[in-house]
Protein backbone atom coordinates (compact mmCIF):
# COMPACT_ATOMS: atom_id res chain seq x y z
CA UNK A 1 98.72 7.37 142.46
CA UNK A 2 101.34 4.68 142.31
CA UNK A 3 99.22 2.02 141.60
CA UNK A 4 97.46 4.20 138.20
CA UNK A 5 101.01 4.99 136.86
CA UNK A 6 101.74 1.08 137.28
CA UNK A 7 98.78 0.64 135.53
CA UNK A 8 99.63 2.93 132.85
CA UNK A 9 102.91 1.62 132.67
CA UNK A 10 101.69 -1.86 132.38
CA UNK A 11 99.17 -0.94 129.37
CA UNK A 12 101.58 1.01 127.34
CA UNK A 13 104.29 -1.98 127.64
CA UNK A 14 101.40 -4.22 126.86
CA UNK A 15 100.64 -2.35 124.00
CA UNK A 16 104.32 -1.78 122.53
CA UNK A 17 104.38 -5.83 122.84
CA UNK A 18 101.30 -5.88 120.66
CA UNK A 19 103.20 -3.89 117.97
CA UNK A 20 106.54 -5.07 118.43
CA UNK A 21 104.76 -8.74 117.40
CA UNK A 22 103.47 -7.07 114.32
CA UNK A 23 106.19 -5.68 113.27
CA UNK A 24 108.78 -8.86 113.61
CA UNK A 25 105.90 -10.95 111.98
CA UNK A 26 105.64 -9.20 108.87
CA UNK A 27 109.40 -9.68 107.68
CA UNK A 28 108.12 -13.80 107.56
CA UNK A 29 106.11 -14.30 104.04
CA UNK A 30 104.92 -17.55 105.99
CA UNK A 31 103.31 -15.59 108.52
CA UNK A 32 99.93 -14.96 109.29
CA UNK A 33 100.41 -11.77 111.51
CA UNK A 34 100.98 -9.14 109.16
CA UNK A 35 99.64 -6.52 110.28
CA UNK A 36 98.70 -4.90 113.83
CA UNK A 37 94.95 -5.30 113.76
CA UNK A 38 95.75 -9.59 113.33
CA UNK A 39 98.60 -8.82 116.39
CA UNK A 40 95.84 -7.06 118.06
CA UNK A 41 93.36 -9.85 117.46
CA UNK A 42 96.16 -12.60 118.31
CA UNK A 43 96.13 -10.60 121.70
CA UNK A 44 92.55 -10.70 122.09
CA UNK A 45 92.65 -14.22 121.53
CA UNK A 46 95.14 -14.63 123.58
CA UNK A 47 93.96 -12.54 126.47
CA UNK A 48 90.03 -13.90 126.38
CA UNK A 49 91.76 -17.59 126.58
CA UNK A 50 89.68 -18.51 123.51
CA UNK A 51 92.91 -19.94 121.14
CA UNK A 52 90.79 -20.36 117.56
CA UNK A 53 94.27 -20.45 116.06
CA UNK A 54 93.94 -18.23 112.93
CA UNK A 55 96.86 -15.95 114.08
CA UNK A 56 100.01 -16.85 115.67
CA UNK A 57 103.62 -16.02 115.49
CA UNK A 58 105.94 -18.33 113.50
CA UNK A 59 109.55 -16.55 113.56
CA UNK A 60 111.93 -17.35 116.19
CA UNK A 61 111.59 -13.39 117.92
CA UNK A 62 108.00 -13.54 117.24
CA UNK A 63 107.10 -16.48 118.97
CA UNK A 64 109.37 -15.01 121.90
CA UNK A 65 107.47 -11.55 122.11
CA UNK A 66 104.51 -13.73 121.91
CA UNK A 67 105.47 -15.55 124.79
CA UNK A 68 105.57 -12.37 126.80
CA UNK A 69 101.85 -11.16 125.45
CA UNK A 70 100.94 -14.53 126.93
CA UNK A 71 102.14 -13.31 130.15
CA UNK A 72 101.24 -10.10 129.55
CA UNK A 73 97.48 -11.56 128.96
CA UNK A 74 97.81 -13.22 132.23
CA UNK A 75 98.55 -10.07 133.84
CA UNK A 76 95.88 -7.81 132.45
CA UNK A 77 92.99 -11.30 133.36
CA UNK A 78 94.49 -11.44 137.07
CA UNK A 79 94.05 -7.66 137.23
CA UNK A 80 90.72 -7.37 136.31
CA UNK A 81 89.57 -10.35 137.98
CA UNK A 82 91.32 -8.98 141.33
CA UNK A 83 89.57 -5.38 140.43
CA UNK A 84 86.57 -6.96 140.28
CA UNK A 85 86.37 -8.91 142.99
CA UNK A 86 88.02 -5.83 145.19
CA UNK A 87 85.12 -4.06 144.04
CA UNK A 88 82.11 -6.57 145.04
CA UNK A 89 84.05 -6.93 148.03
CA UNK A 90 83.65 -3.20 148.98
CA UNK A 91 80.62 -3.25 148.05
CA UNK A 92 79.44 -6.51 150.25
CA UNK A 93 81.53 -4.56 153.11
CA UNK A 94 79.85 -1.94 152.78
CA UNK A 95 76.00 -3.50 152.70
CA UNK A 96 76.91 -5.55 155.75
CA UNK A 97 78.00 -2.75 157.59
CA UNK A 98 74.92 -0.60 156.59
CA UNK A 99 76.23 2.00 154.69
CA UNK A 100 73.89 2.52 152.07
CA UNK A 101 70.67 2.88 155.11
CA UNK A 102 67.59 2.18 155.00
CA UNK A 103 64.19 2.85 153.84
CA UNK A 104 62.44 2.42 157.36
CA UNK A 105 60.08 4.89 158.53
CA UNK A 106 57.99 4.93 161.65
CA UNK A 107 61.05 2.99 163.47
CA UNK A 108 62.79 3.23 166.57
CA UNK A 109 66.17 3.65 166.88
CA UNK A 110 68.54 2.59 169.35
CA UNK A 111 72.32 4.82 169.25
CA UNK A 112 74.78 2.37 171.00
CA UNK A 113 74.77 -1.45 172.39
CA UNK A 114 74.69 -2.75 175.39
CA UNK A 115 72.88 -5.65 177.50
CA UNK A 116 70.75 -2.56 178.70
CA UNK A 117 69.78 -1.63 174.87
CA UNK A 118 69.24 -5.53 173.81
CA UNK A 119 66.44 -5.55 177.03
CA UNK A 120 65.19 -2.39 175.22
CA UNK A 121 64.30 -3.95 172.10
CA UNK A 122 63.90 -7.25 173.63
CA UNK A 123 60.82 -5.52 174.60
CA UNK A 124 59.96 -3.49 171.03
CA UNK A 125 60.18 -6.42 168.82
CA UNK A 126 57.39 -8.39 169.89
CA UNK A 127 55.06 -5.07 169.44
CA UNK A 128 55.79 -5.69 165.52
CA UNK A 129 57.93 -2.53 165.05
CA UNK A 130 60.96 -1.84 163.01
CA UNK A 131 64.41 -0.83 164.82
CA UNK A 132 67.64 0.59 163.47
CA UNK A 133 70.98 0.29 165.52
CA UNK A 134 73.82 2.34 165.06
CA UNK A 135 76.77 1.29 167.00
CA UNK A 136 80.72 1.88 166.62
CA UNK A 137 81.97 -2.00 166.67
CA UNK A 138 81.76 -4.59 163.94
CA UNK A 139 81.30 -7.21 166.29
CA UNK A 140 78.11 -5.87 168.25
CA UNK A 141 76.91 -5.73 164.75
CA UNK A 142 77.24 -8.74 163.66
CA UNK A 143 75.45 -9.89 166.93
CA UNK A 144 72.25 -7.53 166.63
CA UNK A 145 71.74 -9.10 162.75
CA UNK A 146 72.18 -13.03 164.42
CA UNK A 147 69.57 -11.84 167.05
CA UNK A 148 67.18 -10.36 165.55
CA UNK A 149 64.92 -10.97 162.27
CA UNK A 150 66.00 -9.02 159.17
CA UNK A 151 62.83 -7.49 157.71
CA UNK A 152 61.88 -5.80 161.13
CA UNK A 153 66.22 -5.09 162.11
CA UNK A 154 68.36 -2.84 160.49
CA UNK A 155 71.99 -2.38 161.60
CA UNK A 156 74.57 0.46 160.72
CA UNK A 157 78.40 0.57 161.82
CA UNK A 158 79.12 4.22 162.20
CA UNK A 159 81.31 6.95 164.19
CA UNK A 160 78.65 8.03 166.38
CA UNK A 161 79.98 11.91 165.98
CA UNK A 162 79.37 11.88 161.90
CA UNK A 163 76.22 13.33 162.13
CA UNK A 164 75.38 12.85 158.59
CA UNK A 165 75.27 8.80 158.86
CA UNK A 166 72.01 9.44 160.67
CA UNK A 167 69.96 10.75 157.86
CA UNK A 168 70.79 7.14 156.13
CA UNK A 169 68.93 5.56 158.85
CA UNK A 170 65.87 8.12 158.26
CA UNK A 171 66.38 9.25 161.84
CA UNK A 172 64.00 12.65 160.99
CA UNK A 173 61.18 9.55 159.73
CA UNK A 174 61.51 7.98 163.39
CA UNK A 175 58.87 7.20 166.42
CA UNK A 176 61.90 7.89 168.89
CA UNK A 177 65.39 7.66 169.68
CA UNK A 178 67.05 5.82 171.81
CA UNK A 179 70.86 6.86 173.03
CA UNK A 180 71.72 4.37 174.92
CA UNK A 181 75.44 5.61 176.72
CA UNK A 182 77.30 4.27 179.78
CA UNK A 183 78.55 8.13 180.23
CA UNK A 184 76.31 10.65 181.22
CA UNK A 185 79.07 13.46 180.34
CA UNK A 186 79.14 11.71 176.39
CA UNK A 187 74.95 11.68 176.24
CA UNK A 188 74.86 15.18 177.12
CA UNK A 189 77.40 16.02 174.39
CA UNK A 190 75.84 13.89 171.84
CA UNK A 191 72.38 14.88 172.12
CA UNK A 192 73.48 18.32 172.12
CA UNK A 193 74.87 17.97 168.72
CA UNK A 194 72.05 16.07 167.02
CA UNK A 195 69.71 18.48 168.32
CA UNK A 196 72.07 20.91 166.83
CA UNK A 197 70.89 18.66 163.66
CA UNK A 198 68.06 17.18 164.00
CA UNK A 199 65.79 19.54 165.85
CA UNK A 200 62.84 17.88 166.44
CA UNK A 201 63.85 14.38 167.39
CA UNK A 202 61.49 12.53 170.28
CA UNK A 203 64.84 11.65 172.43
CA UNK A 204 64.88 9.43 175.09
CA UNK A 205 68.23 8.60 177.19
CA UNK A 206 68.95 7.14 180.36
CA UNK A 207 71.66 8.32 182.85
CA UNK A 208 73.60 6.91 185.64
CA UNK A 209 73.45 10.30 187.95
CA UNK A 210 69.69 11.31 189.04
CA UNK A 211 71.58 14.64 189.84
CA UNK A 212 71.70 15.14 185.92
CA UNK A 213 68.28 14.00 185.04
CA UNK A 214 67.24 18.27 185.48
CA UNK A 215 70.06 18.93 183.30
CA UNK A 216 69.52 16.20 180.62
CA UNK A 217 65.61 17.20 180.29
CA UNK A 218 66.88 20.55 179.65
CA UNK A 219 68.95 19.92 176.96
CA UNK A 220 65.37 19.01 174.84
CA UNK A 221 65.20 15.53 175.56
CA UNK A 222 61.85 14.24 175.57
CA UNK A 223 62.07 11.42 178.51
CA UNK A 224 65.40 10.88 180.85
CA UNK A 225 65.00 7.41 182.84
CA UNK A 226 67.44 6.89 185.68
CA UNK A 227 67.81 3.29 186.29
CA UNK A 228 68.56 3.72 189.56
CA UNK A 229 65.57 5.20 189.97
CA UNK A 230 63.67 2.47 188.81
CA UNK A 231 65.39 -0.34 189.74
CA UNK A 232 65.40 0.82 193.50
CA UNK A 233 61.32 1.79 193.23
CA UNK A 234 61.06 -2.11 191.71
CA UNK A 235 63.27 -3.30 194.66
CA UNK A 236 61.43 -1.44 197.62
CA UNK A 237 57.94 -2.23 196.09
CA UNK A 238 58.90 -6.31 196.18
CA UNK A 239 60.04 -5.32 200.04
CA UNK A 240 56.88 -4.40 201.03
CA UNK A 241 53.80 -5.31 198.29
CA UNK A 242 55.68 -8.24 196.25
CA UNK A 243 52.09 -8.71 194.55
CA UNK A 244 51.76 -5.34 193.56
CA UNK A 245 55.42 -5.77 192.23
CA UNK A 246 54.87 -8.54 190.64
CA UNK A 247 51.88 -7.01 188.75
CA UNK A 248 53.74 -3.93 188.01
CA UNK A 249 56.35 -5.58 186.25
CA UNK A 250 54.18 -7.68 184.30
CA UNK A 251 52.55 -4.90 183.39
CA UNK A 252 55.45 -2.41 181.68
CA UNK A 253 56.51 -5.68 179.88
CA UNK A 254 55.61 -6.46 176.53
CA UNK A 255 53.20 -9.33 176.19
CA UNK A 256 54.59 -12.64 174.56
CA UNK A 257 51.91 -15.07 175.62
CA UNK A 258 48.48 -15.14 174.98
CA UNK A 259 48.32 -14.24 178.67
CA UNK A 260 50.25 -11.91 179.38
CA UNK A 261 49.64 -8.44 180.89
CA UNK A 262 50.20 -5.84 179.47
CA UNK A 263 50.03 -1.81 179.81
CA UNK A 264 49.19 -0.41 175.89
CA UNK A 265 48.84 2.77 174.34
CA UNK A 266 47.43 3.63 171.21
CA UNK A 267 46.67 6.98 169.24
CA UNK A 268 43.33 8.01 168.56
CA UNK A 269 42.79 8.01 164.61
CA UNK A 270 39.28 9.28 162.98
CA UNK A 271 38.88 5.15 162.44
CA UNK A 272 38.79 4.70 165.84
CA UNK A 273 35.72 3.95 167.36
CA UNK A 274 35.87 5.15 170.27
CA UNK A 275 36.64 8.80 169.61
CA UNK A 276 34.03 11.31 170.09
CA UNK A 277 32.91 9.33 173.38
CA UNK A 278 33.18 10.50 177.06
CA UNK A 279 35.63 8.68 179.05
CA UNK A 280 33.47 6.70 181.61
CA UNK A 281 31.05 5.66 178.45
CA UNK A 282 34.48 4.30 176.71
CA UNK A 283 36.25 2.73 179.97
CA UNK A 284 32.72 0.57 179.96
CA UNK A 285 32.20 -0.34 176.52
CA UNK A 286 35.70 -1.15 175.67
CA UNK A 287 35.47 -3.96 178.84
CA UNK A 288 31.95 -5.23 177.64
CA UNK A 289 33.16 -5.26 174.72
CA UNK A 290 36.66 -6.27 173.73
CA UNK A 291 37.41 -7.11 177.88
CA UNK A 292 39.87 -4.10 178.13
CA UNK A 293 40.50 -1.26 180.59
CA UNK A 294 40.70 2.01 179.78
CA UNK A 295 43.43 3.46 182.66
CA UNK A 296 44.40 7.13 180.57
CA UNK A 297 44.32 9.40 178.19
CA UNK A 298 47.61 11.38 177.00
CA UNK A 299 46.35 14.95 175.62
CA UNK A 300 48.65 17.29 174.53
CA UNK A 301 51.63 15.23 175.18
CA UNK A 302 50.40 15.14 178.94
CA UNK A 303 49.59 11.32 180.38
CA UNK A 304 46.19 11.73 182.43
CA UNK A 305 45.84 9.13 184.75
CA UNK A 306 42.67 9.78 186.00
CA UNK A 307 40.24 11.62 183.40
CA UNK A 308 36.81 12.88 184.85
CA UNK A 309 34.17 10.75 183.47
CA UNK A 310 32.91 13.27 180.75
CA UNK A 311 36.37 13.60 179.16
CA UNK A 312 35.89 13.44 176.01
CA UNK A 313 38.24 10.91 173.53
CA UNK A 314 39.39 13.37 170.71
CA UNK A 315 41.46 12.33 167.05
CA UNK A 316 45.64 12.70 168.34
CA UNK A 317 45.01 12.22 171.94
CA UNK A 318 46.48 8.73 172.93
CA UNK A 319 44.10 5.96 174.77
CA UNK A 320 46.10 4.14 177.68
CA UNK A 321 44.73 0.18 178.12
CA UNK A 322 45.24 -2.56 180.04
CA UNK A 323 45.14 -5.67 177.88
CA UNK A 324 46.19 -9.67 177.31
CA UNK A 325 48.27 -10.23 174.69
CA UNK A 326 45.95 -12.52 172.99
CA UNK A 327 43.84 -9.10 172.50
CA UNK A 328 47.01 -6.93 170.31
CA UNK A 329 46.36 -7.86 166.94
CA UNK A 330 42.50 -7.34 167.77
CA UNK A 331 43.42 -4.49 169.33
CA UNK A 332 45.42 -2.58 166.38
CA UNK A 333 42.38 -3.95 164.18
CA UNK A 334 39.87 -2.22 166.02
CA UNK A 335 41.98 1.39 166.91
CA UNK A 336 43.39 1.09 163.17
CA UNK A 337 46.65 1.68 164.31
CA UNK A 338 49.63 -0.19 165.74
CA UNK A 339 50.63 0.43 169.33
CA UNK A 340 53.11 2.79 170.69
CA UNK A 341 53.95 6.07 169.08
């Protein structure tokens, strides 16, 4: 409010100058300011920097109220240059910070940073999808758009409780979600309230306490991993069959090299050629063929590890493979679809 009645202020006095010019001009029959419209102009002039020189003040107290539309002119230049550049500046703030979203769809997105989340989509990128971040700091940000390339990374500085920054991301138009919390007490919380807006969100957390992995799952989260849980199955599993670990963990990576292992699944389109077949008629042709195994089948959101041998491959059902990664782009060629969700 200050600042627009400073403004105001500044204009009017501006103005008055303007006329005052005119005015003392006029008594002079050698001037050539003799009216307000060539004190307006001379202003113009003035104020634009151009100086042609066809109007200017030749009395003593005109060239002196001149002197002070000079500075006047300097005044009303530095303030729209500083507007200006305020304004791009806001603007620039605000696009780094991602506050105008994005247009991806069919992304993941990861709520909160961490070295945990950065393994996460250490192991997304390489698939060829598209992740949003959201996290409260300016500086993690910054570091997830250095690590990661542009066109498949989007990043968005945000309170994590304004529920409405989500929809910028297209959170509704995502695979899955990620929240990715040190607390178990502020995950439960959280996904509480974006189910509260976001209904029908595939959520998937992971939590410090097994004892709240019951309670989590209840909330409507899709999938709860305790890393505990995993970490200590990966420890006792090198104890005692270090080359069934070893496998294992090759396995739930995501394949970088041409030789790499890697555990795939991919949904069942009407382009798929498979579909229609019996399992055991599939699991052979797909090794003959394309040297891949066929380990599952996920039907109605259930993983089957074992399918009887007449089984048949249906449109939506998901096929679970075992593949190298030299075999993913020939892979998402042949199913028509990329992997994952």
């Amino acid at each position: 409010m200050k600042k627009k009645a400073g403004l105001t202020l500044g204009l009017i006095t501006y103005l008055c100058l303007i006329y005052l010019i005119s005015v003392l001009e006029s008594r002079s029959p050698d001037a050539n300011i003799k009216s307000v419209t060539d004190a307006l102009w001379y202003a113009i002039v003035t104020l634009t920097t151009v100086g042609y020189g066809d109007f200017y003040p030749v009395t003593p107290w005109g060239k002196v109220t001149g002197l002070f539309v000079i500075l006047g002119s300097l005044g009303v230049i530095g303030y729209f240059i500083g507007e200006i550049s305020s304004r791009i500046n806001i603007y620039m703030e605000k696009k780094k910070t991602g506050f105008f979203g994005t247009d991806f769809e069919d992304h993941y997105m990861i709520i909160g940073w961490s070295d945990f989340g950065r393994k996460v989509a250490d192991q997304i990128f390489p698939a060829g999808h598209k992740i949003a971040f959201i996290t409260n700091s300016k500086n993690d940000l910054e570091l997830i758009k250095d690590l990661y390339p542009h066109d498949q990374c989007f990043g968005m500085f945000a309170d994590y409780n304004n529920m409405q920054a989500y929809g910028k991301v297209n959170i509704e138009k995502t695979k899955a979600v990620f929240v990715n919390f040190m607390e178990d007490t502020e995950t439960l919380v959280f996904v509480l309230n974006l189910k509260k807006e976001y209904p029908n969100l595939n959520i998937i957390v992971n939590c410090s306490n097994p004892d709240l992995k019951e309670t989590l799952i209840s909330t409507g989260i899709t999938h709860v991993v305790s890393r505990s849980e995993v970490a200590s199955r990966m420890v006792a599993s090198y104890l005692f069959e270090p080359h069934v670990a070893e496998y294992t963990e090759d396995l739930i990576s995501t394949s970088i090299e041409h030789e790499d292992q890697d555990i795939q699944q991919f949904k069942v389109t009407g382009q798929n050629p498979y579909k229609g077949m019996s399992y055991i008629d599939a699991f052979v042709q797909m090794k003959k063929e394309i040297n891949v195994i066929l380990i599952g089948l996920v039907i109605n959101e259930k993983v089957i590890k074992n399918p009887t041998d007449d089984q048949i491959i249906e449109p939506g059902q998901y096929i679970i493979v075992i593949s190298v990664g030299s075999n993913k782009g020939q892979l998402e060629k042949i199913f028509d679809v990329k992997e994952g969700l």
